[in-house]
Protein backbone atom coordinates (compact mmCIF):
# COMPACT_ATOMS: atom_id res chain seq x y z
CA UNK A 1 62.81 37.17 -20.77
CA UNK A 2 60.23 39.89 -22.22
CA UNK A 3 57.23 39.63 -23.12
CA UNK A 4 56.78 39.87 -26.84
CA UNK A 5 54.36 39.77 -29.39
CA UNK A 6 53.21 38.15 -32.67
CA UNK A 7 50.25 37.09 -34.38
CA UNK A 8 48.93 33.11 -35.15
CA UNK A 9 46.31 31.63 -37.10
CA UNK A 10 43.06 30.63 -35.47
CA UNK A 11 39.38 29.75 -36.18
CA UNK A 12 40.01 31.41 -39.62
CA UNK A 13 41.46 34.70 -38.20
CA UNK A 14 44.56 35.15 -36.64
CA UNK A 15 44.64 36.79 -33.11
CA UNK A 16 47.82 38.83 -31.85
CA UNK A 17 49.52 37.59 -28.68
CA UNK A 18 51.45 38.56 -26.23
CA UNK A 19 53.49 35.54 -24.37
CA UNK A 20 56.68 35.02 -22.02
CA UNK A 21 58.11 31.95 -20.33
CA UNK A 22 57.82 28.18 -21.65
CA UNK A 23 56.64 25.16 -20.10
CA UNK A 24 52.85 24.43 -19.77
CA UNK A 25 50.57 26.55 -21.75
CA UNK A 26 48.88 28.50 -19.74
CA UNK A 27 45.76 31.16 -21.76
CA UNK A 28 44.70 34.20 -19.91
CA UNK A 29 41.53 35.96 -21.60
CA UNK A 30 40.76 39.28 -21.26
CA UNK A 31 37.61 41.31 -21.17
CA UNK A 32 35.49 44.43 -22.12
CA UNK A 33 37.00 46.73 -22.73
CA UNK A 34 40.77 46.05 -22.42
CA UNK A 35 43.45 43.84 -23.92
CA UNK A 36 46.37 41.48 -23.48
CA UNK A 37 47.81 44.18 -21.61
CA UNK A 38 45.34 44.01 -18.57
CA UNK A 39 47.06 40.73 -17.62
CA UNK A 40 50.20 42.57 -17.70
CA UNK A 41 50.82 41.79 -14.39
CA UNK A 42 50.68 38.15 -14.55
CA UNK A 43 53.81 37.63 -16.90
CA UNK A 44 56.06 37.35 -14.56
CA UNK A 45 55.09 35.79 -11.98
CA UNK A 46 53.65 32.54 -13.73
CA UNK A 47 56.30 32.17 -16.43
CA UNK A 48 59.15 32.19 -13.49
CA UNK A 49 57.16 29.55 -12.14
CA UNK A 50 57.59 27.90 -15.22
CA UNK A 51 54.79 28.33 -17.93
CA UNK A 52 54.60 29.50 -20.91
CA UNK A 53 51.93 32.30 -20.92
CA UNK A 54 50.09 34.10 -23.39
CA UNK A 55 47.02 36.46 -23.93
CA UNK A 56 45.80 37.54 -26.69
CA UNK A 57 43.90 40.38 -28.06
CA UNK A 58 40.82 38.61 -28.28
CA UNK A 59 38.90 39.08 -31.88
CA UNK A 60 37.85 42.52 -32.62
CA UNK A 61 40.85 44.29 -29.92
CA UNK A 62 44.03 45.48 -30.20
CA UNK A 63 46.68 43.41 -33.01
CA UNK A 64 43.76 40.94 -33.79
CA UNK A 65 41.94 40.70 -36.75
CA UNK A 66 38.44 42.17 -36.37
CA UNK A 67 35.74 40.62 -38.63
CA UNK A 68 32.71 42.90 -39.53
CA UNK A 69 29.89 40.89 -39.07
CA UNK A 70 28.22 41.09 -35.41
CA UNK A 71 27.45 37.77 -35.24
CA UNK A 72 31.11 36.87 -35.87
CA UNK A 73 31.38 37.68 -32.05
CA UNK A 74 28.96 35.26 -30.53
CA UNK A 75 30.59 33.02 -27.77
CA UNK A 76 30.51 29.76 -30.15
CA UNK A 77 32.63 31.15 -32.20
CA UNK A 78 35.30 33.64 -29.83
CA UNK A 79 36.09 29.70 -27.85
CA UNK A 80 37.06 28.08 -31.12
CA UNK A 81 39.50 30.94 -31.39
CA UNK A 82 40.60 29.78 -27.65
CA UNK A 83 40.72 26.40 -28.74
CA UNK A 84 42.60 26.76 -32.14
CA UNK A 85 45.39 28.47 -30.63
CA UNK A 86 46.34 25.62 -28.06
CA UNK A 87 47.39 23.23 -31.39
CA UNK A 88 48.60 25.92 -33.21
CA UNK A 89 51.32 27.13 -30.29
CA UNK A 90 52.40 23.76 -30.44
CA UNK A 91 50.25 22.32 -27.21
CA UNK A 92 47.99 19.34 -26.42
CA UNK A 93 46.47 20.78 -24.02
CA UNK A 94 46.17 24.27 -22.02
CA UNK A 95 44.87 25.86 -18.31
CA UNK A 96 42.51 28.68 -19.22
CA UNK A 97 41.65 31.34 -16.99
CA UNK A 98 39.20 34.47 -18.27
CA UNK A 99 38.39 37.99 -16.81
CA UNK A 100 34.94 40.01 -17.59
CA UNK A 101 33.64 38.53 -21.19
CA UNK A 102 36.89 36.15 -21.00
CA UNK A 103 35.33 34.31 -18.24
CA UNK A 104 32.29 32.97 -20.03
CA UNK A 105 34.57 32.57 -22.58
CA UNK A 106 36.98 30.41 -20.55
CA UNK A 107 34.44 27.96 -19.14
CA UNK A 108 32.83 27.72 -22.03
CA UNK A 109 35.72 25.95 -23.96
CA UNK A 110 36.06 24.34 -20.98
CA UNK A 111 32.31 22.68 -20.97
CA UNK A 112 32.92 21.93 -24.83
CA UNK A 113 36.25 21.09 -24.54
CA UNK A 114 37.53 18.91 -22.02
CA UNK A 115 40.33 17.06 -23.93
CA UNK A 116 42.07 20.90 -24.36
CA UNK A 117 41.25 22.51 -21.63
CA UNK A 118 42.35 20.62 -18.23
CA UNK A 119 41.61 23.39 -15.69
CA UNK A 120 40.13 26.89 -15.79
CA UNK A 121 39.85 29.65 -14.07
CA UNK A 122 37.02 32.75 -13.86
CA UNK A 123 37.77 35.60 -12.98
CA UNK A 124 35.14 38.83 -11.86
CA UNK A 125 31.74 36.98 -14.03
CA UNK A 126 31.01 33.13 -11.93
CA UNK A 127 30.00 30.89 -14.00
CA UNK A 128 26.57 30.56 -14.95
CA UNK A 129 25.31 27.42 -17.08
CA UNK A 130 22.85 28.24 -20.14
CA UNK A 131 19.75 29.73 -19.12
CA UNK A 132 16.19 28.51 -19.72
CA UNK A 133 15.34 31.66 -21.81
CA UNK A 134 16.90 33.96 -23.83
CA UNK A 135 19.31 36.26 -22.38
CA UNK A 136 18.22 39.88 -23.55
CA UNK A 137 14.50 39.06 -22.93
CA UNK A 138 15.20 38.34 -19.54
CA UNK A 139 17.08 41.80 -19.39
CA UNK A 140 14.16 43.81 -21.17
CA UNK A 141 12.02 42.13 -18.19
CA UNK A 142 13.83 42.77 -15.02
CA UNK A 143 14.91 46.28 -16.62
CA UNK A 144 11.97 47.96 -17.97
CA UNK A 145 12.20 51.33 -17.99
CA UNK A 146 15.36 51.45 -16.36
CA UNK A 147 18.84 51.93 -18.34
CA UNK A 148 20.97 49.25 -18.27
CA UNK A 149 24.27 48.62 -20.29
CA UNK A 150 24.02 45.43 -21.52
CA UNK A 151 20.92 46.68 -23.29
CA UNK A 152 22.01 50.21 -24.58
CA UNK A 153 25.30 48.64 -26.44
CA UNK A 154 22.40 46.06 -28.47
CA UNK A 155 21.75 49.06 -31.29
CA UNK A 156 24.89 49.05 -33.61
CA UNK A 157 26.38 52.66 -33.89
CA UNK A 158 24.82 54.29 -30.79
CA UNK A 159 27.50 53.15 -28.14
CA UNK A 160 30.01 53.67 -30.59
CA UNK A 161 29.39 56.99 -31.07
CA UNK A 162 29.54 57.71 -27.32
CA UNK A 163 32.70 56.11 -26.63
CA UNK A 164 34.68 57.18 -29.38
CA UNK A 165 33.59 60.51 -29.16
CA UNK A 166 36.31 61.10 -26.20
CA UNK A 167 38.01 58.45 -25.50
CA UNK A 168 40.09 59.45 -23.09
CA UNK A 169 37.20 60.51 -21.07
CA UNK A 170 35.16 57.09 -22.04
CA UNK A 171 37.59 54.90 -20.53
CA UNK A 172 38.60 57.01 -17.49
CA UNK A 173 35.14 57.18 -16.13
CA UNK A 174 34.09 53.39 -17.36
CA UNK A 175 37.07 52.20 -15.30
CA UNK A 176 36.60 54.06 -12.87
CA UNK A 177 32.64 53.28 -12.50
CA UNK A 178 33.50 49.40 -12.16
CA UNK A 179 36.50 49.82 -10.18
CA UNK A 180 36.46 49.55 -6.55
CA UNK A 181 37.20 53.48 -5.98
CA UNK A 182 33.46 53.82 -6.97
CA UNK A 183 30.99 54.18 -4.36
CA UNK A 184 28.21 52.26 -6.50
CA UNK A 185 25.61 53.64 -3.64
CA UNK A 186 25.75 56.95 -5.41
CA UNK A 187 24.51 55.89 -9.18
CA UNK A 188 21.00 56.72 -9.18
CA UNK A 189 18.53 54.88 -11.68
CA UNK A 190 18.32 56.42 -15.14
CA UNK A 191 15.55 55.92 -17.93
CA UNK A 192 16.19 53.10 -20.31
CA UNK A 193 16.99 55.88 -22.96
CA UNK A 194 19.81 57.44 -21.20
CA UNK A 195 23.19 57.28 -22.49
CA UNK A 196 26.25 55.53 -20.52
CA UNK A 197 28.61 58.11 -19.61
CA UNK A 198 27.17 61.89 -18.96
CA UNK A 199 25.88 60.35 -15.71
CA UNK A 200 29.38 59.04 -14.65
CA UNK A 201 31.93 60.74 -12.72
CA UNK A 202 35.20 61.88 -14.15
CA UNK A 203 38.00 61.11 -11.49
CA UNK A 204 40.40 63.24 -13.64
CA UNK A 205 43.26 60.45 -12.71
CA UNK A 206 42.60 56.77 -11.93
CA UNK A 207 43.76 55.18 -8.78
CA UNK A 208 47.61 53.53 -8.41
CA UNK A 209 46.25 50.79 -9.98
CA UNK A 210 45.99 52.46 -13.60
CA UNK A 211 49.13 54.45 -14.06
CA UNK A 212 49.31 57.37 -16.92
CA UNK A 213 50.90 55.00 -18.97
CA UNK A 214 48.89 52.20 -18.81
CA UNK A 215 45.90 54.77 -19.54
CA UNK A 216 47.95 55.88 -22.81
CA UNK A 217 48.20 52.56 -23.87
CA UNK A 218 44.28 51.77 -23.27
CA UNK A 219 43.75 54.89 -25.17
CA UNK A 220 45.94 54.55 -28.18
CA UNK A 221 44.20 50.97 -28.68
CA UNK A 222 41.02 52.17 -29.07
CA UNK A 223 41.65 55.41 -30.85
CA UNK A 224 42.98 52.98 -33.58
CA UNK A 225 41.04 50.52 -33.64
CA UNK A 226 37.47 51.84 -32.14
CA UNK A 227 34.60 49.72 -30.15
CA UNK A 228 32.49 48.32 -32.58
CA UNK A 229 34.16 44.91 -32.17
CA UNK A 230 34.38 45.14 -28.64
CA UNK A 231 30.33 45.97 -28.27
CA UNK A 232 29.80 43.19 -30.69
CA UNK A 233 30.04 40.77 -27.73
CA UNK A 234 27.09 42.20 -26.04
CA UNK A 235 24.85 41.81 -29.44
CA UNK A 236 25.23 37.93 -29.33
CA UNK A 237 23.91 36.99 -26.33
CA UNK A 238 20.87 35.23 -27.94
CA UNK A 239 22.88 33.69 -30.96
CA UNK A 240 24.91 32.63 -28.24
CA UNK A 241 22.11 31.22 -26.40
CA UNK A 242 20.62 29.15 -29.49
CA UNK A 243 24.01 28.31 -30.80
CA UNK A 244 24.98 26.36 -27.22
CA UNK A 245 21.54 24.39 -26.71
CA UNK A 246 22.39 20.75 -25.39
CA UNK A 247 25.65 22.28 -23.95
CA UNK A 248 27.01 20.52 -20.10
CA UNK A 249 25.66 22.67 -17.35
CA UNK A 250 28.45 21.27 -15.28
CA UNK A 251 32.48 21.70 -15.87
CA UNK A 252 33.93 18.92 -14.18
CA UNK A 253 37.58 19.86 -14.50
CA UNK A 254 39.72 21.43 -11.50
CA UNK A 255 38.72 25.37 -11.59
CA UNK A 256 39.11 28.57 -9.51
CA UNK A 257 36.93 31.74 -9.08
CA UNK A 258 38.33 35.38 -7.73
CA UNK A 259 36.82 38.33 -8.09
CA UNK A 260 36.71 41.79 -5.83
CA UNK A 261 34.27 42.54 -3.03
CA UNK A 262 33.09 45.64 -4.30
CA UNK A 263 32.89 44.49 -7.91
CA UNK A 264 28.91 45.52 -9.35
CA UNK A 265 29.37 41.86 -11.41
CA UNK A 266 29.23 40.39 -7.57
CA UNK A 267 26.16 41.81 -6.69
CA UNK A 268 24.87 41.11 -10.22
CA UNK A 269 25.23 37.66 -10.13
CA UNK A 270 24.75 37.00 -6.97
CA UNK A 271 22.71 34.06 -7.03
CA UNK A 272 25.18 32.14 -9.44
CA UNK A 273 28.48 32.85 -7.04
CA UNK A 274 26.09 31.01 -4.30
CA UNK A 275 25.42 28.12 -6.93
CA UNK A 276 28.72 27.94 -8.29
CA UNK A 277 30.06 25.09 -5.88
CA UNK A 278 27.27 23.16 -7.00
CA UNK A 279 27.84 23.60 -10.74
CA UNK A 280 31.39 23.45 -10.46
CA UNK A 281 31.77 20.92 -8.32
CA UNK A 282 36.23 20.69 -8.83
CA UNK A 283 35.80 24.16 -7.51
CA UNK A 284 39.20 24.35 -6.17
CA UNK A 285 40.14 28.35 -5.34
CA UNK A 286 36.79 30.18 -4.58
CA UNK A 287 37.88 33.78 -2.78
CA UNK A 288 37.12 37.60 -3.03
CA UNK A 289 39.68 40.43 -2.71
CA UNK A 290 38.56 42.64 -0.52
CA UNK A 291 38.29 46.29 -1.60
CA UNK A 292 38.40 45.83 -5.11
CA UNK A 293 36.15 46.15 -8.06
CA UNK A 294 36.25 44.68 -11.03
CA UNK A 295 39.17 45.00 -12.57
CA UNK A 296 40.70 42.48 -10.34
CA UNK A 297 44.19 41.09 -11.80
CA UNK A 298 44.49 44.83 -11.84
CA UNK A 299 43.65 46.15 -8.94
CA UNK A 300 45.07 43.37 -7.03
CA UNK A 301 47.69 41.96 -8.85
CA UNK A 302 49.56 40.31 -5.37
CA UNK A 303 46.43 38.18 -4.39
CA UNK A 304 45.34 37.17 -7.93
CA UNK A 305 48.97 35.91 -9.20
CA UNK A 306 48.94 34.18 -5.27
CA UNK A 307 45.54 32.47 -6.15
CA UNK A 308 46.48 31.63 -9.87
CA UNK A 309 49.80 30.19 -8.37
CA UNK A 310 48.32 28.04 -6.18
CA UNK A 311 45.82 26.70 -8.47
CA UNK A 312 48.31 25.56 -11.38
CA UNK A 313 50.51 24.09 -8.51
CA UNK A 314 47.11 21.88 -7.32
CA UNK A 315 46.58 20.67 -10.62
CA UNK A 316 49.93 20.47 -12.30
């Protein structure tokens, strides 16, 4: 059976999705700045093992519609679109397991959500409950002067215009920068008004991870369809933040964590892998691939379907 594709109503929008295999609905969300297709691996593997998977293009990517409001994109609103689609495929009930932005993503519907989501899964971003303060203010203070991403993509337009200037040459060296090919050691500090990518290295061609094709396809998605949706994300982090006051600081269903040794997240948020156990205290899968980055279902597709495996067999 192939994986095929089609769009369904969610949330107000409808999101395109890619699925293959039937049984238990199992959701795989993807991150920034990628598609269905990153979990391309995973097919497979989990619907021969008997579940029915899908991924969508998550709002503002790929076959999915892409609303032009920024605050459309806060996290509130992306995990209703999680949560719609588990009724609308026809399903009680779903496992869902995020990568990058899908992670927050994924536990979030499953702190809101515990009578659709039964187990989840992060993958590359631990999870974090909702801080004291507001997110980019605590950014702006432990970055000063000092460029960081999160930060530059806040000003509609100006990311944008980088990105889609080349972006052939955008994605190569933004993969290729979080991947774990990168020695990270040899990124210097750069003001806070520097721009993402002259800094970056061009590797020319990825590692065997990211074939030619699967660059073509990266490419042709966001020559069509651009980044402004996908940068959107970043721009909510305090309508996020005031939109999820009162939420559980705890998920209580069965959940895994993987992510790559070498993956800058990792060192990032350091101090919530070491607290996850204690937040998530069904933690059942907590492991890191070594000598990966961040891309991990894609850079180690072997050792993430293994883990994912194992997990839906513990809580089947």
């Amino acid at each position: 059976m192939a994986i095929t594709q089609r769009r369904i109503a969610t949330n107000g929008i409808e999101l395109n999705i890619a699925e293959q295999g039937e049984g238990p609905l199992v959701l795989l969300l993807h991150g920034f700045p990628e598609s269905w297709y990153s979990w391309r691996h995973q097919f497979a593997p989990l619907a021969a093992a008997g579940y029915h998977v899908v991924a969508p293009d998550m709002r503002g990517y790929g076959g999915s519609d892409k609303p032009e409001d920024i605050a459309a994109y806060n996290q509130a609103e992306v995990t209703h679109d999680v949560i719609g689609l588990i009724p609308a495929l026809g399903y009680e009930t779903a496992v869902v397991i995020g990568h990058d932005w899908g992670a927050p993503t994924a536990c979030g519907a499953a702190l809101r959500h515990p009578q659709r989501v039964t187990a989840v899964g992060a993958l590359s971003v631990p999870f974090s409950p909702r801080a004291d303060n507001p997110p980019l203010e605590t950014m702006k203070a432990v970055f000063k002067d000092t460029f960081f991403y999160q930060l530059y993509f806040q000003e509609p337009g100006v990311a944008e215009a980088e990105l889609e200037r080349d972006v052939r040459t955008s994605l190569r060296k933004f993969m290729h920068m979080a991947s774990g090919e990168m020695e990270i050691g040899l990124l210097d500090p750069k003001p806070a008004d520097s721009d993402l990518l002259s800094s970056l290295p061009d590797p020319r061609q990825m590692g065997p991870w990211l074939s030619a094709d699967d660059l073509d396809f990266y490419v042709a998605e966001f020559e069509r369809n651009g980044f402004r949706g996908p940068l959107n994300y970043y721009r909510n982090h305090n309508l996020t933040w005031e939109l999820t006051e009162g939420a559980p600081n705890r998920i209580e269903q069965p959940a895994m964590f993987v992510a790559g040794s070498r993956d800058g997240v990792i060192i990032m948020a350091a101090e919530a892998l070491e607290k996850m156990p204690d937040r998530v205290p069904n933690l059942l899968i907590n492991e890191l691939i070594d000598d990966i980055g961040h891309w991990t279902q894609q850079e180690a597709p072997e050792p993430v379907n293994n883990a994912i495996l194992r997990f839906l067999a513990t809580v089947d």
